[in-house]
PDB file of N, CA and C in Angstrom:
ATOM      1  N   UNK A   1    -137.598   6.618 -41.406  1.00  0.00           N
ATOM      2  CA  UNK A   1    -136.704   5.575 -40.971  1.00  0.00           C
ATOM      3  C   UNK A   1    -135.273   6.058 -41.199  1.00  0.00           C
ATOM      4  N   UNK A   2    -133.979   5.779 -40.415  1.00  0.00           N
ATOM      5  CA  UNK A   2    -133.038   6.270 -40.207  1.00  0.00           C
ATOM      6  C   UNK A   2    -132.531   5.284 -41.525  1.00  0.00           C
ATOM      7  N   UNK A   3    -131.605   6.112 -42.239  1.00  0.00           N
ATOM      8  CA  UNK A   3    -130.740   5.361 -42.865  1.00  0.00           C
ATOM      9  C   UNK A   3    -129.769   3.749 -42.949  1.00  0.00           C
ATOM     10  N   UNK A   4    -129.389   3.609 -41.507  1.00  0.00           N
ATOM     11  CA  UNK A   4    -129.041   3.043 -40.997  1.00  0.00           C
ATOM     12  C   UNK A   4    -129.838   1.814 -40.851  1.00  0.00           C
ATOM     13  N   UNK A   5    -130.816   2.104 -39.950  1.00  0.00           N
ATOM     14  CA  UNK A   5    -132.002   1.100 -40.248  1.00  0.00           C
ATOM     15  C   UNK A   5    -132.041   0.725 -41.625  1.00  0.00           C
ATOM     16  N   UNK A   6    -132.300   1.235 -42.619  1.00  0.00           N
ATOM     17  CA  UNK A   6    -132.816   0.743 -43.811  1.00  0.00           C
ATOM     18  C   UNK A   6    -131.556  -0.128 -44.250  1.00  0.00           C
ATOM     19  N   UNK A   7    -130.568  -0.034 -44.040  1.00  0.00           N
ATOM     20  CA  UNK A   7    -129.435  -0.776 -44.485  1.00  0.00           C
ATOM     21  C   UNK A   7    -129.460  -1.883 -43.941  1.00  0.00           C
ATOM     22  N   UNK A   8    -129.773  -2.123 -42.551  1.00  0.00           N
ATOM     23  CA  UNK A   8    -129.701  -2.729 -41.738  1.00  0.00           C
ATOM     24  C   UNK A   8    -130.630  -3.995 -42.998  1.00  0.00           C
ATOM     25  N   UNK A   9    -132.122  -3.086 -42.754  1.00  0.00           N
ATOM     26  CA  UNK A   9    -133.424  -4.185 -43.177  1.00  0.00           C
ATOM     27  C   UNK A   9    -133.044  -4.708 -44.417  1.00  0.00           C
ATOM     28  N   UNK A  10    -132.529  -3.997 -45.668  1.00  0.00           N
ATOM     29  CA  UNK A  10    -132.076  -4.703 -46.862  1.00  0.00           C
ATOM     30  C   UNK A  10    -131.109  -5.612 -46.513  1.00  0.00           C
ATOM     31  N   UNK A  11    -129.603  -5.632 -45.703  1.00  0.00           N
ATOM     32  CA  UNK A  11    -129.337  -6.582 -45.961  1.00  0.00           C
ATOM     33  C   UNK A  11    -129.440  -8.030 -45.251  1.00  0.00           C
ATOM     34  N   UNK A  12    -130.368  -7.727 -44.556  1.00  0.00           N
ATOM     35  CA  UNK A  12    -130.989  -8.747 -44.476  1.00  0.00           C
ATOM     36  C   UNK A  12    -132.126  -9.536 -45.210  1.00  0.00           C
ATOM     37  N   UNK A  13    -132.865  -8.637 -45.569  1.00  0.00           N
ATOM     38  CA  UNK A  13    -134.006  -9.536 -46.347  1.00  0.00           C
ATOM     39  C   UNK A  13    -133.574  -9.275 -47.664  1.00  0.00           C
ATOM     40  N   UNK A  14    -132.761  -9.221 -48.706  1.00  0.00           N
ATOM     41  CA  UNK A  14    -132.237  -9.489 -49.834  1.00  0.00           C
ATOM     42  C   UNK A  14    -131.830 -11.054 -49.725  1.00  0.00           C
ATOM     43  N   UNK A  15    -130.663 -11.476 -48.896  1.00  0.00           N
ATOM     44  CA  UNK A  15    -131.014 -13.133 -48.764  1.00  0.00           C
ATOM     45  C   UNK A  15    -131.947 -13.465 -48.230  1.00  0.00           C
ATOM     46  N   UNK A  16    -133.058 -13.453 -47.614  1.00  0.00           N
ATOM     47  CA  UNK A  16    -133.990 -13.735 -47.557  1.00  0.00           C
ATOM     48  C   UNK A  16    -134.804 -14.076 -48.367  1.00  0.00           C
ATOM     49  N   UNK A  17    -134.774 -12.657 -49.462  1.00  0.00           N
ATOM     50  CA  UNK A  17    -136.017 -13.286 -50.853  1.00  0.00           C
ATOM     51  C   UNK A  17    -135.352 -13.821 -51.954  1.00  0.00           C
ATOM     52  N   UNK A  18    -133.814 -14.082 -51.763  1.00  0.00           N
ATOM     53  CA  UNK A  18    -133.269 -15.169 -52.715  1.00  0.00           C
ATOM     54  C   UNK A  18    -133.683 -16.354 -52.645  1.00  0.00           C
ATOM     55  N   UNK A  19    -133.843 -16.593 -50.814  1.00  0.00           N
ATOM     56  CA  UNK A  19    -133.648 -17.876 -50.516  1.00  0.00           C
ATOM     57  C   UNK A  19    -135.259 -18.344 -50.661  1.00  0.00           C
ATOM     58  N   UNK A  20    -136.361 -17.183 -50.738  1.00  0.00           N
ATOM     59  CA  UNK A  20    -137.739 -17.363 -50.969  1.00  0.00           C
ATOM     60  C   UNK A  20    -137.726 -17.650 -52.783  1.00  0.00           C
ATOM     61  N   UNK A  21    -137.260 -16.531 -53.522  1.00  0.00           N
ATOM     62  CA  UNK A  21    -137.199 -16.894 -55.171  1.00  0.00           C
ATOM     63  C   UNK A  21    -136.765 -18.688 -54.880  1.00  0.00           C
ATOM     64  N   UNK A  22    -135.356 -19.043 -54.472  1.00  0.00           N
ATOM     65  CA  UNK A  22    -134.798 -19.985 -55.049  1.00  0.00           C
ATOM     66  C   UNK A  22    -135.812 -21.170 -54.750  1.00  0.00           C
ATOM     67  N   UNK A  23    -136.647 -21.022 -53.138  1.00  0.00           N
ATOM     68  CA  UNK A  23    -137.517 -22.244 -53.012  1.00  0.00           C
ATOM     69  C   UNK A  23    -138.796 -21.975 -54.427  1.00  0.00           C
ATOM     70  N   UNK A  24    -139.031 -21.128 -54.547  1.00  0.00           N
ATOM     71  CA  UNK A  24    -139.892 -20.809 -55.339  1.00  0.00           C
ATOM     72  C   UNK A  24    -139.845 -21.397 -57.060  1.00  0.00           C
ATOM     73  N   UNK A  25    -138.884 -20.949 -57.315  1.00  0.00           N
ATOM     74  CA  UNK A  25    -138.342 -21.662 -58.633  1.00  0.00           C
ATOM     75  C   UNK A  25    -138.073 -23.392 -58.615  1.00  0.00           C
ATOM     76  N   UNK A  26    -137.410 -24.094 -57.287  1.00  0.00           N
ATOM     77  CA  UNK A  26    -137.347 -25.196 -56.950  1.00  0.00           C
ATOM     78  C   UNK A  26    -138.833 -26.020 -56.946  1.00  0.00           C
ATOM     79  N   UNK A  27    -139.667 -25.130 -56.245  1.00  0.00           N
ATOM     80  CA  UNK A  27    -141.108 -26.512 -56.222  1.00  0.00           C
ATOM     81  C   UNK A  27    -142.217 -25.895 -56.937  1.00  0.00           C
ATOM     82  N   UNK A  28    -142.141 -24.779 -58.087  1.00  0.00           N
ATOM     83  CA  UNK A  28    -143.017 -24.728 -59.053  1.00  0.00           C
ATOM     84  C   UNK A  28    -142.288 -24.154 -60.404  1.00  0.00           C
ATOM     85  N   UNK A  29    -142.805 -24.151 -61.299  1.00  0.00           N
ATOM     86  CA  UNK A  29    -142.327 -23.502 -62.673  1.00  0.00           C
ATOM     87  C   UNK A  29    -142.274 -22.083 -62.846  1.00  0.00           C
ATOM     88  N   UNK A  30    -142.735 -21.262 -61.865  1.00  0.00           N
ATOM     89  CA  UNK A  30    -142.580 -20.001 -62.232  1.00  0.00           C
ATOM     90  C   UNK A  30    -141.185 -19.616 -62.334  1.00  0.00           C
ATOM     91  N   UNK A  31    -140.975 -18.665 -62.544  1.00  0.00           N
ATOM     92  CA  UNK A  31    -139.159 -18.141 -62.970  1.00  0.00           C
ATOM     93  C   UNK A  31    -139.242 -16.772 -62.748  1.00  0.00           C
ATOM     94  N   UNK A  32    -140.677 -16.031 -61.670  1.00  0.00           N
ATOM     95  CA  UNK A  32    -140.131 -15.046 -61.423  1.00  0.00           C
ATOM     96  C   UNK A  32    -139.723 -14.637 -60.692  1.00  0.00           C
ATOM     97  N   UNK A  33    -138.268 -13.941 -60.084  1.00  0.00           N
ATOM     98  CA  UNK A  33    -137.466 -13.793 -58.953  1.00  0.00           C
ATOM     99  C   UNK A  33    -137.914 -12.208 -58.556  1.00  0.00           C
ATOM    100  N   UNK A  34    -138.615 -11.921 -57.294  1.00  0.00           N
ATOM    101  CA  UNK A  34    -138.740 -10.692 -56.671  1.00  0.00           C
ATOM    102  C   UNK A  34    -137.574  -9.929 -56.643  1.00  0.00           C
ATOM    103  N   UNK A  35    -136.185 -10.983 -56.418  1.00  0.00           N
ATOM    104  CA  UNK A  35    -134.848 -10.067 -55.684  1.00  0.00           C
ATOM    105  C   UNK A  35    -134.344  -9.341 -57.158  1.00  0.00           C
ATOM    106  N   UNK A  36    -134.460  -9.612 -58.224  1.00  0.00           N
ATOM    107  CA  UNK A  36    -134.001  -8.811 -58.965  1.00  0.00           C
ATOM    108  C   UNK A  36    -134.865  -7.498 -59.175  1.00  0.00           C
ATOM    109  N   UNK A  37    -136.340  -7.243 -59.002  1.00  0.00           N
ATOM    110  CA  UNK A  37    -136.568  -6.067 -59.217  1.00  0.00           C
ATOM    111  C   UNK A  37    -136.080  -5.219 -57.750  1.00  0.00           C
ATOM    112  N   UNK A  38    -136.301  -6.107 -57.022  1.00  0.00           N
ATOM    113  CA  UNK A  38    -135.342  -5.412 -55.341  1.00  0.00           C
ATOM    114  C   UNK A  38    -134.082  -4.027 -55.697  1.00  0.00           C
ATOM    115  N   UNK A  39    -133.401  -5.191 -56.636  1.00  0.00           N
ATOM    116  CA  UNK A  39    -131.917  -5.011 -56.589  1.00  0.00           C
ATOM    117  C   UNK A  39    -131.818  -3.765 -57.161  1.00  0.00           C
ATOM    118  N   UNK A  40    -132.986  -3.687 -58.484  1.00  0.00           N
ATOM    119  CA  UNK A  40    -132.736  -2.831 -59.411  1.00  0.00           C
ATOM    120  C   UNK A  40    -133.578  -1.169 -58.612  1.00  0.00           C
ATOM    121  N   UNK A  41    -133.968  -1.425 -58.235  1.00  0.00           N
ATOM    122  CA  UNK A  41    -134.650  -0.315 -57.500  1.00  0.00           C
ATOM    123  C   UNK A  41    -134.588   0.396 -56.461  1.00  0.00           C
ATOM    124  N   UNK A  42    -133.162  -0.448 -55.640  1.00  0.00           N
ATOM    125  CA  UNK A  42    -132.810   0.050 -54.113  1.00  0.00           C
ATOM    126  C   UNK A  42    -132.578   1.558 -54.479  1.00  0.00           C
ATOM    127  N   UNK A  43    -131.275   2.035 -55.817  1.00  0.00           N
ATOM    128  CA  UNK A  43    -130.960   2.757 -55.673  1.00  0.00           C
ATOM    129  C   UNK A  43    -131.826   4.057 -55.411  1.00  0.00           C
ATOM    130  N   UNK A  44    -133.411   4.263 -56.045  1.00  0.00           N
ATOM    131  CA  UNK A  44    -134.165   4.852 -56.365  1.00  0.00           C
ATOM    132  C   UNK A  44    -135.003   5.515 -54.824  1.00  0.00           C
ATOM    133  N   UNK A  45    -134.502   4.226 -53.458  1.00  0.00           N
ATOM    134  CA  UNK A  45    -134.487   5.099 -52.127  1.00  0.00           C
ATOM    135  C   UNK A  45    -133.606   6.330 -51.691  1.00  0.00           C
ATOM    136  N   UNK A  46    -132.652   6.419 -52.662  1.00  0.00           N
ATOM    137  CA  UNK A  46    -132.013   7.804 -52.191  1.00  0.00           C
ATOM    138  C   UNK A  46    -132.461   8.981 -52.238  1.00  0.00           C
ATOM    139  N   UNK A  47    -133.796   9.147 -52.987  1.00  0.00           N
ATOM    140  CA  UNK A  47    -134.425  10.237 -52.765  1.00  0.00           C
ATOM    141  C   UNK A  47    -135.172  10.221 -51.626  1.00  0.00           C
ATOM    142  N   UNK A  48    -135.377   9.312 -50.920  1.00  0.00           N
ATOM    143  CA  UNK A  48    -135.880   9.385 -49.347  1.00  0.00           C
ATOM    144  C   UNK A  48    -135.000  10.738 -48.550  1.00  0.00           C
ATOM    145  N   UNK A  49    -133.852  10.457 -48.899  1.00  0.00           N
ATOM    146  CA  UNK A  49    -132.586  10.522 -47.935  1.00  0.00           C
ATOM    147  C   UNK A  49    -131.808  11.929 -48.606  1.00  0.00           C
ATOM    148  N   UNK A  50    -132.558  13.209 -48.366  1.00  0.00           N
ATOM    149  CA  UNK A  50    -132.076  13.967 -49.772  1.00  0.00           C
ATOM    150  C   UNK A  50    -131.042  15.133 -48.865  1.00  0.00           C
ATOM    151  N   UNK A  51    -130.965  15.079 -47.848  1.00  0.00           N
ATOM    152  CA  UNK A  51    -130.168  15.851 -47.111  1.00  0.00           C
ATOM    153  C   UNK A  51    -128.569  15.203 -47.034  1.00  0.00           C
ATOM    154  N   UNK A  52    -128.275  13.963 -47.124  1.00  0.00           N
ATOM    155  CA  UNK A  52    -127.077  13.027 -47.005  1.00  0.00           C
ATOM    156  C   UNK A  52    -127.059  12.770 -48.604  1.00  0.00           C
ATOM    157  N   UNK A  53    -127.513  12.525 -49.372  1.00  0.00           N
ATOM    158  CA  UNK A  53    -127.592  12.455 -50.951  1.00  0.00           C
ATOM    159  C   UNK A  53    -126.207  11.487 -51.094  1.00  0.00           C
ATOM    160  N   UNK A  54    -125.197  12.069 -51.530  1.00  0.00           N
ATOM    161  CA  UNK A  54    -124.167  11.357 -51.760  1.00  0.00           C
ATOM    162  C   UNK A  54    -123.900  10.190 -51.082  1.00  0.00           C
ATOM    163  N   UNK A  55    -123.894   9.893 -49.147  1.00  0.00           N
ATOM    164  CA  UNK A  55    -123.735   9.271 -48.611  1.00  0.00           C
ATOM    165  C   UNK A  55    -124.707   7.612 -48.846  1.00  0.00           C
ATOM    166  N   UNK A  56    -126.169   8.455 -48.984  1.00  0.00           N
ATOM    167  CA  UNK A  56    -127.256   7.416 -48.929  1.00  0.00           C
ATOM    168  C   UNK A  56    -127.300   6.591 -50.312  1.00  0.00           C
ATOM    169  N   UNK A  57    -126.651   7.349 -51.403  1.00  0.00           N
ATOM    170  CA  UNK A  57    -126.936   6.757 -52.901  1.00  0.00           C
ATOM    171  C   UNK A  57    -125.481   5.657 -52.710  1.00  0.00           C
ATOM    172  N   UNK A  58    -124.346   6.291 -52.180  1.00  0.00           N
ATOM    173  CA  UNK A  58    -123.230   5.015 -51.740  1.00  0.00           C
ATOM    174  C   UNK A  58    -123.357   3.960 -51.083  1.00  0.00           C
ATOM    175  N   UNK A  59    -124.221   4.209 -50.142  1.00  0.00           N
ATOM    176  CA  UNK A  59    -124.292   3.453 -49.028  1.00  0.00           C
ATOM    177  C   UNK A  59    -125.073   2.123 -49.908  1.00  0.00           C
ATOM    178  N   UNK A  60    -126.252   2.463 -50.696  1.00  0.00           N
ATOM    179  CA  UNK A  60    -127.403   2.138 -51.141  1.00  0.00           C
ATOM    180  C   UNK A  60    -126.492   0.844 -52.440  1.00  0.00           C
ATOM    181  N   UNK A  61    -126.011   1.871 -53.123  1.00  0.00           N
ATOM    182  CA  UNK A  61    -125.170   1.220 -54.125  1.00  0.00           C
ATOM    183  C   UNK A  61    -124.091   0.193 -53.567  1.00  0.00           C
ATOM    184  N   UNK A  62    -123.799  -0.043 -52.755  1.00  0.00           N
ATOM    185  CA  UNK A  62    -122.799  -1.095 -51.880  1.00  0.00           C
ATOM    186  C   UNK A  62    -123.827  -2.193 -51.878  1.00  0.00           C
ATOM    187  N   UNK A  63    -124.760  -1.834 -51.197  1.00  0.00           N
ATOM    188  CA  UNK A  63    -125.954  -3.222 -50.821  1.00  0.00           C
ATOM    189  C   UNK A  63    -126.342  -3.843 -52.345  1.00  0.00           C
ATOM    190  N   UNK A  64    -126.488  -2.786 -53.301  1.00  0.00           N
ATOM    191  CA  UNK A  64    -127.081  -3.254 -54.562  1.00  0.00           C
ATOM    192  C   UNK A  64    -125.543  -4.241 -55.022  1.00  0.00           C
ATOM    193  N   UNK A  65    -124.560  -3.879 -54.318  1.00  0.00           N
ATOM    194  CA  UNK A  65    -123.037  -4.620 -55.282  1.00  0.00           C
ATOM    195  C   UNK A  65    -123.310  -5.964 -54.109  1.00  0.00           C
ATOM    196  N   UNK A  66    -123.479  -5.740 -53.335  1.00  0.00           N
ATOM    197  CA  UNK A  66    -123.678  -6.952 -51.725  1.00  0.00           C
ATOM    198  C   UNK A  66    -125.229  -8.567 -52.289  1.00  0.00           C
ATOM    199  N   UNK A  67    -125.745  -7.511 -52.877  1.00  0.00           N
ATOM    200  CA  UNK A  67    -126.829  -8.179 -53.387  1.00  0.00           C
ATOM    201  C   UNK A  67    -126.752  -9.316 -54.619  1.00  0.00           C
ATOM    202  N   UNK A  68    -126.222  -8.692 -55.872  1.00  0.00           N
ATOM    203  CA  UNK A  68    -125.953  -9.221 -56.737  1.00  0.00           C
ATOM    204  C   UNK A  68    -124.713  -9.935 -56.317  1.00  0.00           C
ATOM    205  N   UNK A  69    -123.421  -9.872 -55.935  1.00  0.00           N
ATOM    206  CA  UNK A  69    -122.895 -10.835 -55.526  1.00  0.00           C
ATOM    207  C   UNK A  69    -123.325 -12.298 -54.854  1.00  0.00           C
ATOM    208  N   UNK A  70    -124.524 -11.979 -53.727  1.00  0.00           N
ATOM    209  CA  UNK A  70    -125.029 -12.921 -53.757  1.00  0.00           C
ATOM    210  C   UNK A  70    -126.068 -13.611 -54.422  1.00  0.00           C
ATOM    211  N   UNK A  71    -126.010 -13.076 -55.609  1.00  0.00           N
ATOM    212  CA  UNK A  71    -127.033 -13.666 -56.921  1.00  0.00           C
ATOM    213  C   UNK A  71    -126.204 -14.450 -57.584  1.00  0.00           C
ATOM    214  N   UNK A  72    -125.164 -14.137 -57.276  1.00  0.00           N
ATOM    215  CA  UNK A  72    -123.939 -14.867 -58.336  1.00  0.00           C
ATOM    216  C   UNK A  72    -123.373 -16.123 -57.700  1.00  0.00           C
ATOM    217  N   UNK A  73    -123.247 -15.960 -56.434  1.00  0.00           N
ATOM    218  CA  UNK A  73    -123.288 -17.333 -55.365  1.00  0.00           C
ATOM    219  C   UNK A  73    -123.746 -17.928 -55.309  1.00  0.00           C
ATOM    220  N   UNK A  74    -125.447 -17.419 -55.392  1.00  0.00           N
ATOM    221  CA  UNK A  74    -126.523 -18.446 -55.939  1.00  0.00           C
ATOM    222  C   UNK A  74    -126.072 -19.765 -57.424  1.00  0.00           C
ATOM    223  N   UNK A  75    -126.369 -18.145 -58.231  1.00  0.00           N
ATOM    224  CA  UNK A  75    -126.151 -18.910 -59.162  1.00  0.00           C
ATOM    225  C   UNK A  75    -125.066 -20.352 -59.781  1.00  0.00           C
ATOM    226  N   UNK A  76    -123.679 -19.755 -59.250  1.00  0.00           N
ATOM    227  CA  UNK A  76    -122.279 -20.643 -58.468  1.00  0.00           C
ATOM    228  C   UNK A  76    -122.904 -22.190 -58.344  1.00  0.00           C
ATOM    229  N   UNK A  77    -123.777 -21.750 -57.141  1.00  0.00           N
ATOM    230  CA  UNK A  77    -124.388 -22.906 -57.021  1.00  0.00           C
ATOM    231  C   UNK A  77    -125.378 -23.701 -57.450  1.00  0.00           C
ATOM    232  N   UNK A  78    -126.283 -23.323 -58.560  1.00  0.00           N
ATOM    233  CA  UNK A  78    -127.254 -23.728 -59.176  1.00  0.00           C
ATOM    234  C   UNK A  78    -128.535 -23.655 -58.447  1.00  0.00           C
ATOM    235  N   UNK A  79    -128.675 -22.686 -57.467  1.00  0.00           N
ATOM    236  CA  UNK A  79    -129.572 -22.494 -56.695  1.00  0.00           C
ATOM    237  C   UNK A  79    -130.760 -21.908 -57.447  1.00  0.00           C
ATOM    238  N   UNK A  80    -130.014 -20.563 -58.212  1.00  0.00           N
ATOM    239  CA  UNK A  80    -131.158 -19.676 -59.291  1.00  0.00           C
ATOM    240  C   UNK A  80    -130.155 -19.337 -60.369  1.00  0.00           C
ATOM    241  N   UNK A  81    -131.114 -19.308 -61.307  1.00  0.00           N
ATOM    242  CA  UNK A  81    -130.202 -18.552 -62.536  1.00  0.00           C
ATOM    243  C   UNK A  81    -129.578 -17.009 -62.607  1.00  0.00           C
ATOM    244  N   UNK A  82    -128.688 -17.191 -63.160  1.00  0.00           N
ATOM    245  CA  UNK A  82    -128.365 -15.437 -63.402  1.00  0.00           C
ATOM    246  C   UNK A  82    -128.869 -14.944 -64.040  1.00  0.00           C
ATOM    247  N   UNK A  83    -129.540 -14.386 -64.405  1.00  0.00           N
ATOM    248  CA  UNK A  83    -129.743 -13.928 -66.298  1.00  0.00           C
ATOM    249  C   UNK A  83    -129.450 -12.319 -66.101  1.00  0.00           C
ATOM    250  N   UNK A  84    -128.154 -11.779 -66.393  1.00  0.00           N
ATOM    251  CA  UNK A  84    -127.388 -10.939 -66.753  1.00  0.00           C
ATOM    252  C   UNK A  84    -128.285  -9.913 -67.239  1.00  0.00           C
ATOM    253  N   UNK A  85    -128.694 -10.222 -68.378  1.00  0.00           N
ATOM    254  CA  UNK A  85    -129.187  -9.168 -69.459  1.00  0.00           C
ATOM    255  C   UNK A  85    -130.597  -8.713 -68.217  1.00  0.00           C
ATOM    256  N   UNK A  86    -131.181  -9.645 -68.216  1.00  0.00           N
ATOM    257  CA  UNK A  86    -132.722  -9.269 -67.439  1.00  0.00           C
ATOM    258  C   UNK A  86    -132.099  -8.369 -66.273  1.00  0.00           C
ATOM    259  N   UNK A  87    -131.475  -8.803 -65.474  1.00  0.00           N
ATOM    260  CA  UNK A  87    -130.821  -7.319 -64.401  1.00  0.00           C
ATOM    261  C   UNK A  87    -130.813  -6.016 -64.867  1.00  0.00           C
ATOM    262  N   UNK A  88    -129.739  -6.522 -65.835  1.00  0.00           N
ATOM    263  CA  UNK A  88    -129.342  -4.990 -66.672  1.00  0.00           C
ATOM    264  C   UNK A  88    -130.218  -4.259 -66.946  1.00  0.00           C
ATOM    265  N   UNK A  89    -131.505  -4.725 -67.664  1.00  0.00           N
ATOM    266  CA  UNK A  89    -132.560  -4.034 -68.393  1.00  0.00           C
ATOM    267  C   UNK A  89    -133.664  -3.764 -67.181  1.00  0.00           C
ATOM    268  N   UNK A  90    -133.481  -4.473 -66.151  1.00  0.00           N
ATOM    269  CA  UNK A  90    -134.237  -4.166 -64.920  1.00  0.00           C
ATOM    270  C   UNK A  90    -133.452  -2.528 -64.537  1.00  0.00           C
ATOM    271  N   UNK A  91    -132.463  -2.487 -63.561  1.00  0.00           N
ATOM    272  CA  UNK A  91    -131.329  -1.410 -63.630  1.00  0.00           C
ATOM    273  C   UNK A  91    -131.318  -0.539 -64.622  1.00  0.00           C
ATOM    274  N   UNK A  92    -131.197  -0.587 -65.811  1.00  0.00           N
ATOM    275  CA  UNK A  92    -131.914   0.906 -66.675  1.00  0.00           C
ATOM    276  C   UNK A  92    -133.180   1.347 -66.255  1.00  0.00           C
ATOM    277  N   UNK A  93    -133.900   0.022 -66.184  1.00  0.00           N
ATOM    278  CA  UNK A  93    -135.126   0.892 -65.704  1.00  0.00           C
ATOM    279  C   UNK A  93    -135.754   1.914 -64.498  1.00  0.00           C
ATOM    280  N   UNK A  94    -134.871   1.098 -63.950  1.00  0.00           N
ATOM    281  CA  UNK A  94    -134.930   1.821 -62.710  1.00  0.00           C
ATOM    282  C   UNK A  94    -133.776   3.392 -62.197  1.00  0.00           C
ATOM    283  N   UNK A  95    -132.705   3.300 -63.242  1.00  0.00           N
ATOM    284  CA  UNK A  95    -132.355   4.418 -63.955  1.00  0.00           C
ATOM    285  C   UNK A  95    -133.246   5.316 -64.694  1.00  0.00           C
ATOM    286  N   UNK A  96    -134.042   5.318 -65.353  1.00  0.00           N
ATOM    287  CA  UNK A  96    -134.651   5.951 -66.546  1.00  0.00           C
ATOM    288  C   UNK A  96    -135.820   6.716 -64.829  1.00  0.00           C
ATOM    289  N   UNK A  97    -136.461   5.376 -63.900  1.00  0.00           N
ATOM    290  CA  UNK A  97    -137.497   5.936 -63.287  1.00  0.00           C
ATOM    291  C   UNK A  97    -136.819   7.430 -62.471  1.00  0.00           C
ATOM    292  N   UNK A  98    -135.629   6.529 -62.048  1.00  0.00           N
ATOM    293  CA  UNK A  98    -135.054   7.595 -61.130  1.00  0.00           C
ATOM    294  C   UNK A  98    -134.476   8.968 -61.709  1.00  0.00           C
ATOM    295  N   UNK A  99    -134.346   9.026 -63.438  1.00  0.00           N
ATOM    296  CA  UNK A  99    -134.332  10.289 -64.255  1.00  0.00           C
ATOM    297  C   UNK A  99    -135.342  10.875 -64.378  1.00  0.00           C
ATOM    298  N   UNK A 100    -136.704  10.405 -64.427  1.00  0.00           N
ATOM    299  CA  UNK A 100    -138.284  11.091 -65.033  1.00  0.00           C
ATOM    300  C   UNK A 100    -138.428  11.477 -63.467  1.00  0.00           C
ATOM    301  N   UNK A 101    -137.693  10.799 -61.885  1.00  0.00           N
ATOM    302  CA  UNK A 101    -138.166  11.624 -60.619  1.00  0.00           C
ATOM    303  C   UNK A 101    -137.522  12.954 -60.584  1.00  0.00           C
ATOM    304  N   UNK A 102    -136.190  12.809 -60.953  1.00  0.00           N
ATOM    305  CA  UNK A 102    -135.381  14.052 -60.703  1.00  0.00           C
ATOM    306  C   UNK A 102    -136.052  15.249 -62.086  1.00  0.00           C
ATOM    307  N   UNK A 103    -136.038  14.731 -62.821  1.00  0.00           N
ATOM    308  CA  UNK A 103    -136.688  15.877 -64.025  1.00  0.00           C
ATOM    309  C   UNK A 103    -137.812  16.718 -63.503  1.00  0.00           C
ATOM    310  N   UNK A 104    -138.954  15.620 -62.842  1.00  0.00           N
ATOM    311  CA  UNK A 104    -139.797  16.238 -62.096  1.00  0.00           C
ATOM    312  C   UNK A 104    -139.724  17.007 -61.324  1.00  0.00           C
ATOM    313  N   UNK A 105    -138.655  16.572 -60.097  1.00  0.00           N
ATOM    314  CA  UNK A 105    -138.248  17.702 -59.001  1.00  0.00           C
ATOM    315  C   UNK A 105    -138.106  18.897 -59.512  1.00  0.00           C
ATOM    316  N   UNK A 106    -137.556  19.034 -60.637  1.00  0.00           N
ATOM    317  CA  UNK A 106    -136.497  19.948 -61.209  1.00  0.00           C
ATOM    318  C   UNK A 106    -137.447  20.893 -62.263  1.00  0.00           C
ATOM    319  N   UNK A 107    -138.631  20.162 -62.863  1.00  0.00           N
ATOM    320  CA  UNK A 107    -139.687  21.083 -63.205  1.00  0.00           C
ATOM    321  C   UNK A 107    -140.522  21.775 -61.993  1.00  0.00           C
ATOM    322  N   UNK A 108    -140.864  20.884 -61.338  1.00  0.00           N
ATOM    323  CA  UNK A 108    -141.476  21.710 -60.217  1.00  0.00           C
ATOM    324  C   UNK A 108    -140.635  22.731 -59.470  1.00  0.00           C
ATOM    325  N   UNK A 109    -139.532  22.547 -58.968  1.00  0.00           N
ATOM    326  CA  UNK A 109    -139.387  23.836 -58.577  1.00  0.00           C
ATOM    327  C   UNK A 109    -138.899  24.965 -59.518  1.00  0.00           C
ATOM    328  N   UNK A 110    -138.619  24.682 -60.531  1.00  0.00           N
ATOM    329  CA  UNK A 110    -138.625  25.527 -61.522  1.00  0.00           C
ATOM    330  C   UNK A 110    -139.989  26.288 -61.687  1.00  0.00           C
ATOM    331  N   UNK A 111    -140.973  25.501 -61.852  1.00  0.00           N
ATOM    332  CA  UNK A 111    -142.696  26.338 -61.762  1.00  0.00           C
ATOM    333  C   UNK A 111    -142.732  27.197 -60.454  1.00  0.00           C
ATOM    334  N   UNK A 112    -142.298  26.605 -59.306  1.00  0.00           N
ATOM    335  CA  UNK A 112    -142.566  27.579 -57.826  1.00  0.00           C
ATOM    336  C   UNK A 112    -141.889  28.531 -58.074  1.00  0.00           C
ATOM    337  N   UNK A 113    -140.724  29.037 -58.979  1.00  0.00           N
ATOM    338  CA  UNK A 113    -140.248  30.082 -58.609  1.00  0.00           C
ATOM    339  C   UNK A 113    -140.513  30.907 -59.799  1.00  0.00           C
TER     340      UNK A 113
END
């Protein structure tokens, strides 16, 4: 899928599964929101995209700033909660995954040669 496309599809269905979390949280008790592990993990498509690298991890990281802004609008409005910390610790994680991919890359071709 072209880059482009994929930008396209996130920002669209990022409000989309806010607006699915927020009904979700509204007519049952669960409290778990899909869009935050979304958010925290977009960046981790830039290894799709390894020829543009810089471009695709920017591009990627805009939608993730596009995203959470509108978590915060939400929230503004009492639509869904923020919970700050839970992002954050989502976002390391998905830091830490996207360190144990590149380590990998980086052992393996170290073994091929």
């Amino acid at each position: 899928m072209d880059l482009i496309w994929l930008l396209g599809l996130l920002a669209i269905y990022i409000p989309i599964q806010m607006c699915i979390d927020a009904y979700i949280v509204y007519r049952t008790d669960v409290q778990q929101k899909g869009c935050d592990y979304l958010l925290a993990f977009i960046p981790l498509l830039t290894f799709a995209y390894p020829e543009h690298y810089l471009y695709s991890f920017i591009s990627l990281v805009l939608i993730v700033l596009y995203g959470i802004s509108l978590r915060y609008y939400a929230a503004f409005n009492d639509w869904l909660d923020f919970d700050q910390d839970r992002l954050a610790g989502l976002c390391l994680g998905g830091l830490g995954v996207g360190g144990i991919m590149i380590t990998a890359s980086l052992i393996y071709q170290f073994l091929q040669h």
